[in-house]
C-alpha atoms as a PDB file:
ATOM      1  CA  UNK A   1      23.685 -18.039 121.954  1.00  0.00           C
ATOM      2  CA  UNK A   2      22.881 -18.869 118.333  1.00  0.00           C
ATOM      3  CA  UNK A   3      23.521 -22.166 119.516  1.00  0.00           C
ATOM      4  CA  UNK A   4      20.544 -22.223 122.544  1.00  0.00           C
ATOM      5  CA  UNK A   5      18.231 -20.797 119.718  1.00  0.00           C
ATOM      6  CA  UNK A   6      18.962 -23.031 117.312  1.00  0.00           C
ATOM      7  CA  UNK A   7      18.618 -26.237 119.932  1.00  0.00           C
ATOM      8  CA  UNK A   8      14.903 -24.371 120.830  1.00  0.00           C
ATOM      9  CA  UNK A   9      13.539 -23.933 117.125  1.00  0.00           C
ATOM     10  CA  UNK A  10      10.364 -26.456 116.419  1.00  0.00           C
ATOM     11  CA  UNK A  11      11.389 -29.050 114.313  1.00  0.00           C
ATOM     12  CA  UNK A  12      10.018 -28.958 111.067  1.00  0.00           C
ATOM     13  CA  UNK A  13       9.463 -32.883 110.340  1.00  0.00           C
ATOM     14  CA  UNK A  14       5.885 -33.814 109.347  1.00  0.00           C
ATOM     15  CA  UNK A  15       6.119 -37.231 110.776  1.00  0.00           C
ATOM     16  CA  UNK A  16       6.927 -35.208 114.520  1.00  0.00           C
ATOM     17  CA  UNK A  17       4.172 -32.667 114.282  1.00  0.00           C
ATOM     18  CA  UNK A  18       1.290 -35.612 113.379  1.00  0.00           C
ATOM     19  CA  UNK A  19       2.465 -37.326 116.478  1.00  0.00           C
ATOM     20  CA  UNK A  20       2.238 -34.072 118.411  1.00  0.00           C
ATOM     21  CA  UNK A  21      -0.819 -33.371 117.202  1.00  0.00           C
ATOM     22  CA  UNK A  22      -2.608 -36.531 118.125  1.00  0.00           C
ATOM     23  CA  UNK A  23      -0.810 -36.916 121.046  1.00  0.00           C
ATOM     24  CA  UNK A  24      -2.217 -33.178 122.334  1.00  0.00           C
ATOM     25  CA  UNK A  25      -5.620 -34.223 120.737  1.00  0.00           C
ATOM     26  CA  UNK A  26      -5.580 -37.013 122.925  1.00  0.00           C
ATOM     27  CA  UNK A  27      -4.700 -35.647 126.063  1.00  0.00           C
ATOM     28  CA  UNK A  28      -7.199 -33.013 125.452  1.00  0.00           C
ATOM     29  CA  UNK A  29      -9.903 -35.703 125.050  1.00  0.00           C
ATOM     30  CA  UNK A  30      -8.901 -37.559 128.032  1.00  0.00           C
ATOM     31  CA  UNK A  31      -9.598 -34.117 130.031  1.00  0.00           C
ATOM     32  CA  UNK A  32     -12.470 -32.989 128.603  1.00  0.00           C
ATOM     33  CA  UNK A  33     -13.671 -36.936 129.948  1.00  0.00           C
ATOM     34  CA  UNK A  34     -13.027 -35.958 133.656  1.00  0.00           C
ATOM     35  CA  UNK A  35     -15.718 -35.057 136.128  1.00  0.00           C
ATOM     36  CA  UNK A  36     -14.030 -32.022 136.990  1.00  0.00           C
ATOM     37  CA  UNK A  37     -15.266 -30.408 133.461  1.00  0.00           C
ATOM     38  CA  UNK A  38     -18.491 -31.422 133.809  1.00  0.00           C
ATOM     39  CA  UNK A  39     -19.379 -30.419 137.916  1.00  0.00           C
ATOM     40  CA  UNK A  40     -21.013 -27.344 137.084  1.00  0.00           C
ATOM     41  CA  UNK A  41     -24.109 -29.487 136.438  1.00  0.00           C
ATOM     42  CA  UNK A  42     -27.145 -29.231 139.052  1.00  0.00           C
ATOM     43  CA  UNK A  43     -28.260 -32.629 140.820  1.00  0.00           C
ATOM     44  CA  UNK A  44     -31.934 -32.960 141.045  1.00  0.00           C
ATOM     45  CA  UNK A  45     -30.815 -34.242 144.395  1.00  0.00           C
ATOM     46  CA  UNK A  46     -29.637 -30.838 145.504  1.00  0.00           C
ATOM     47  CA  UNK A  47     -32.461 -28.752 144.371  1.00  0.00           C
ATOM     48  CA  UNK A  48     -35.451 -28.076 147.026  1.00  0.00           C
ATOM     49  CA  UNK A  49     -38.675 -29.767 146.296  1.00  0.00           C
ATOM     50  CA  UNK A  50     -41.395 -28.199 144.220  1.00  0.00           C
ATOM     51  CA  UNK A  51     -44.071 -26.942 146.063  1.00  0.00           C
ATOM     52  CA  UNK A  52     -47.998 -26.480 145.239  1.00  0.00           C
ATOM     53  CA  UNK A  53     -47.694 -22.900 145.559  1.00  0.00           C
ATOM     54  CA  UNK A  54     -44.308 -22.529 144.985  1.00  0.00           C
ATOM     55  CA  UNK A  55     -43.606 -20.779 148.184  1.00  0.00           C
ATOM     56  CA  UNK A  56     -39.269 -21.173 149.177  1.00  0.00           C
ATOM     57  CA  UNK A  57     -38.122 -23.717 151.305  1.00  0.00           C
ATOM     58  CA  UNK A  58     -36.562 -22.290 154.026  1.00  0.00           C
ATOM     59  CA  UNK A  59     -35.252 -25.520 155.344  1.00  0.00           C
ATOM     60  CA  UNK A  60     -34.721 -28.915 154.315  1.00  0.00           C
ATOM     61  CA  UNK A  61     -34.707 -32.538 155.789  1.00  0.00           C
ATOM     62  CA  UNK A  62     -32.478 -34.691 154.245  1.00  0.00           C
ATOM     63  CA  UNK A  63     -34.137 -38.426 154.987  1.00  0.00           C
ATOM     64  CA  UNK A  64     -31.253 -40.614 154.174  1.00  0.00           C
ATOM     65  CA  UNK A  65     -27.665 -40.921 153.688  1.00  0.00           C
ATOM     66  CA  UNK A  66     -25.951 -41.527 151.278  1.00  0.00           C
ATOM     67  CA  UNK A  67     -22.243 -43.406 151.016  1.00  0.00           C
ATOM     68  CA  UNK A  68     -19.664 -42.709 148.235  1.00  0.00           C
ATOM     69  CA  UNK A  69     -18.451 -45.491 145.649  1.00  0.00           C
ATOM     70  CA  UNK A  70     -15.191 -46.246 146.875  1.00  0.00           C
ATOM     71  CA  UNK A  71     -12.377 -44.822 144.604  1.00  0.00           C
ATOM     72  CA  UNK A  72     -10.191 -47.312 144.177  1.00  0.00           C
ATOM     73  CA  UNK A  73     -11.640 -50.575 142.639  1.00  0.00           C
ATOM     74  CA  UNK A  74      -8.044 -52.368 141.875  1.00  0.00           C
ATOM     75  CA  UNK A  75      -4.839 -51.899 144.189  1.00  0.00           C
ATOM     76  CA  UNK A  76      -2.633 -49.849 142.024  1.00  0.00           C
ATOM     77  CA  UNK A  77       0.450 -51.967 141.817  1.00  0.00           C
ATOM     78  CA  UNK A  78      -1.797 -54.594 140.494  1.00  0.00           C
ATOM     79  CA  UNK A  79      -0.499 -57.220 138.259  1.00  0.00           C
ATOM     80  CA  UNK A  80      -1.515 -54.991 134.933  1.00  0.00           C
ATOM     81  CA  UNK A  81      -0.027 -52.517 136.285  1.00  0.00           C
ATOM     82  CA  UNK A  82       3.337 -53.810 136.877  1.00  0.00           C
ATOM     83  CA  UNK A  83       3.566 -54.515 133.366  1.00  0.00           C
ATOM     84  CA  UNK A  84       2.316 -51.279 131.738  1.00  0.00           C
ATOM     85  CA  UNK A  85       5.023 -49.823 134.126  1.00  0.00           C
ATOM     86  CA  UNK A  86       8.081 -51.822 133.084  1.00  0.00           C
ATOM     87  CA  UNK A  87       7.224 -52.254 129.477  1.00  0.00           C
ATOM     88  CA  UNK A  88       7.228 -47.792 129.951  1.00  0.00           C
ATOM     89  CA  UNK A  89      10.605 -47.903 131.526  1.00  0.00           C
ATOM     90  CA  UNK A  90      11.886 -50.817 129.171  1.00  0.00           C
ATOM     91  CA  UNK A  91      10.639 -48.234 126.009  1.00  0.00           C
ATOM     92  CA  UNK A  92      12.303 -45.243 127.496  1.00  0.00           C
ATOM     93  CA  UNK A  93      15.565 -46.652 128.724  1.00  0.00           C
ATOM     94  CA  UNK A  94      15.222 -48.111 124.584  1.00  0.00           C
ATOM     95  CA  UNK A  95      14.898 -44.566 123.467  1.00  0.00           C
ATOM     96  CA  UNK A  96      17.468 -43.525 125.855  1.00  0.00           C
ATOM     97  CA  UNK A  97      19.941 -45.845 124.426  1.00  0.00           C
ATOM     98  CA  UNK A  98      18.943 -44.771 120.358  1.00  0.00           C
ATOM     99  CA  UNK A  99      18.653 -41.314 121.009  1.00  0.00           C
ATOM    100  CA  UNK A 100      22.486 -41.087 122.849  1.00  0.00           C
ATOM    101  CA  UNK A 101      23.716 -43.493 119.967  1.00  0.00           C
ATOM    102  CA  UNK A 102      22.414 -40.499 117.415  1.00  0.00           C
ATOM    103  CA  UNK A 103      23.561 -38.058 119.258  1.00  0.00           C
ATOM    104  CA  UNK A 104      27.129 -39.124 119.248  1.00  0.00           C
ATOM    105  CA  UNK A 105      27.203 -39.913 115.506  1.00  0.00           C
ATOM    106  CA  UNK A 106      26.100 -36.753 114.474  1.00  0.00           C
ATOM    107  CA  UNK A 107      22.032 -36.808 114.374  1.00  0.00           C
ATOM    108  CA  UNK A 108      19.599 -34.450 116.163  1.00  0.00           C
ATOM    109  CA  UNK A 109      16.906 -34.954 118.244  1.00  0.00           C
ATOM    110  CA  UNK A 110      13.568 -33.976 117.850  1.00  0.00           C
ATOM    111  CA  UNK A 111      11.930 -33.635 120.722  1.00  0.00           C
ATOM    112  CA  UNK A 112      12.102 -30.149 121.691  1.00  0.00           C
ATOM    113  CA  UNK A 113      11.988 -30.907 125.447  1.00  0.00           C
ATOM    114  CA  UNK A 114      14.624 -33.777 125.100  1.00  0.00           C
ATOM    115  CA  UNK A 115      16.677 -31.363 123.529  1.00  0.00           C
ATOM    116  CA  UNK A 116      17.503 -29.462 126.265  1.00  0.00           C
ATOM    117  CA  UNK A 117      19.164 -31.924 127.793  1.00  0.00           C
ATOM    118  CA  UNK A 118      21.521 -33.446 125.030  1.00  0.00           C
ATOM    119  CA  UNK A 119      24.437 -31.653 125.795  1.00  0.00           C
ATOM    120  CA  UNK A 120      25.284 -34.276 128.336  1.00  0.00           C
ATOM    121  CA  UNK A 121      25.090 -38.232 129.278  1.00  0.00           C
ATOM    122  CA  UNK A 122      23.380 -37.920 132.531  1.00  0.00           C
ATOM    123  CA  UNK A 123      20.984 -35.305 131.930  1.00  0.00           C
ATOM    124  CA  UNK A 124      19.592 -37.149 128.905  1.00  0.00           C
ATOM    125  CA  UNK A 125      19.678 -40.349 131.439  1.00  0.00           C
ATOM    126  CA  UNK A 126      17.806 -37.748 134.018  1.00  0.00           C
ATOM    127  CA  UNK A 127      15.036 -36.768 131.474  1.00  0.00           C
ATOM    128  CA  UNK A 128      14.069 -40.681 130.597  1.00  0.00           C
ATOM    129  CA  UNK A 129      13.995 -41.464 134.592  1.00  0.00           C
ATOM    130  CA  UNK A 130      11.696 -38.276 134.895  1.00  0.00           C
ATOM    131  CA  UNK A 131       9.843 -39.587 132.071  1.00  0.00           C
ATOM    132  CA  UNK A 132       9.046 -43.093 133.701  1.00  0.00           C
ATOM    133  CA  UNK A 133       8.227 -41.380 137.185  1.00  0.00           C
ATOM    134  CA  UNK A 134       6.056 -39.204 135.775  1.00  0.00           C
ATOM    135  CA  UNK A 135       3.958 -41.660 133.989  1.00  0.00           C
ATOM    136  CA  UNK A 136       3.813 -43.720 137.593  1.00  0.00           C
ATOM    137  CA  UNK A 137       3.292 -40.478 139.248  1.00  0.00           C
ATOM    138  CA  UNK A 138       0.102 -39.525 136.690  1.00  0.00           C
ATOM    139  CA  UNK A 139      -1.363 -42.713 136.620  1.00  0.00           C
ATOM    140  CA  UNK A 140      -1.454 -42.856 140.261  1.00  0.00           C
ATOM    141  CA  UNK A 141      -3.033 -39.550 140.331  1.00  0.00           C
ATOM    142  CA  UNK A 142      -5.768 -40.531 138.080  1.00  0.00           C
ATOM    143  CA  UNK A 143      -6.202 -44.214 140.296  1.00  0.00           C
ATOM    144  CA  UNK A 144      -6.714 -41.696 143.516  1.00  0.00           C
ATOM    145  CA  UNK A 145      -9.305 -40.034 141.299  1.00  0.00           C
ATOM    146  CA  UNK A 146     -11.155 -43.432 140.574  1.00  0.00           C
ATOM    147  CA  UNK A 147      -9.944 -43.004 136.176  1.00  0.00           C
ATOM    148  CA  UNK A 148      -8.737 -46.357 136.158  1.00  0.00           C
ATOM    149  CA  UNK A 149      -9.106 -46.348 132.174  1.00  0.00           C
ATOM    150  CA  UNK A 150      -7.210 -43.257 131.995  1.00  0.00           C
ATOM    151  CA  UNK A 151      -5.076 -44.478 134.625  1.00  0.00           C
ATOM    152  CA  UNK A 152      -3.482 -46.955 132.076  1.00  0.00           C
ATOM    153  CA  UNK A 153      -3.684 -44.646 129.065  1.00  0.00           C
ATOM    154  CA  UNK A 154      -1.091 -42.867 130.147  1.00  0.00           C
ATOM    155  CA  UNK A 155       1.419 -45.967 130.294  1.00  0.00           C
ATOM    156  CA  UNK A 156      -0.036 -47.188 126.734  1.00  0.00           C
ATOM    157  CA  UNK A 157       0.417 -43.526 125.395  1.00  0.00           C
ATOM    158  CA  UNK A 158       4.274 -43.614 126.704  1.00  0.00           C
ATOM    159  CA  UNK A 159       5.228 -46.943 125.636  1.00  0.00           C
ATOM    160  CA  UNK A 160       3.759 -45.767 121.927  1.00  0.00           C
ATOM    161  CA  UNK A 161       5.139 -42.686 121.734  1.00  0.00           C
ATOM    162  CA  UNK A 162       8.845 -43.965 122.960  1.00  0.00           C
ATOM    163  CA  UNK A 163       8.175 -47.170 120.724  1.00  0.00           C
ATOM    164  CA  UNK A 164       7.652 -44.687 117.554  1.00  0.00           C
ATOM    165  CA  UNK A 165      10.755 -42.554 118.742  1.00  0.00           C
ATOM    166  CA  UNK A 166      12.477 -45.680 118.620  1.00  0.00           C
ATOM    167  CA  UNK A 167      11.900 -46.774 115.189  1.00  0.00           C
ATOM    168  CA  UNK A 168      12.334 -43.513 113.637  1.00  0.00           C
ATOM    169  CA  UNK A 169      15.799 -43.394 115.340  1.00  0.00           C
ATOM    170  CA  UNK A 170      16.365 -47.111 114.116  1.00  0.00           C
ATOM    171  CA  UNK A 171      15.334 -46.039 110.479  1.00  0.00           C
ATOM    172  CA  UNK A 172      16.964 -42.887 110.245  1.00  0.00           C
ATOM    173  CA  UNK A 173      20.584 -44.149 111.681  1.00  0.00           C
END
């Protein structure tokens, strides 16, 4: 048991909790950017006209139609894409690789959620496969939601954070 708690604990490496921090500052950013936050906002469109007297409108006429931007201005498995996508699995199968190679010579890992998953070959293998379909998986939630910038933010943030993991495993060996 002392074991599970000890495998649980936060690390206390400054290096790790700057990278935590700006990597939770910058997801919190990229949220607070989405349209979602900011729909409580009234469209002039949506309010009824202003009368002389100011009497309610009891019923209203709309006069034209209007279409929706379509969502999706690239296909998703574009050629940018592709590459964001396999430089992200090239990084994690990278830190995959390091982080087993520590493991077995005595280091520790970091990574609080990686952790959990050290105490054998194919669940650390498991948690870097998870890691690459989730980042496909997110991005292609955010292309269906027409945040094609965010959409490849979240390859570029992968690839940096597993490129950082990387060389501090490489430095610390």
């Amino acid at each position: 048991m002392a074991n599970l708690q000890d495998s649980l604990k936060f690390p206390q490496n400054a290096r790790f909790r700057a990278i935590f921090c700006y990597t939770a500052a910058i997801l919190l950013a990229a949220l607070a950017m989405c349209p979602p936050v900011a729909s409580q906002e009234v469209s002039a469109a949506l309010l009824p006209p202003v009368t002389a007297a100011m009497e309610p409108v009891t019923s209203m006429r709309i006069s034209q139609s209007t279409t929706l931007p379509e969502t999706s201005s690239h296909p998703f498995w574009d050629r940018e894409n592709s590459i964001l996508f396999a430089t992200s699995a090239a990084f994690s199968a990278a830190d995959f690789v390091v982080t087993k190679d520590n493991l077995h010579n005595g280091g520790q890992e970091l990574n609080p959620v990686t952790r959990l998953f050290t105490g054998s070959t194919t669940a650390l293998a498991m948690n870097f496969a998870g890691e690459t379909a989730g980042v496909v998986g997110l991005s292609y939630f955010f292309h269906k939601t027409g945040h094609h910038k965010l959409e490849r933010a979240v390859s570029l943030l992968n690839i940096s954070a597993s490129g950082a993991a990387v060389t501090f495993d490489l430095a610390h060996r």
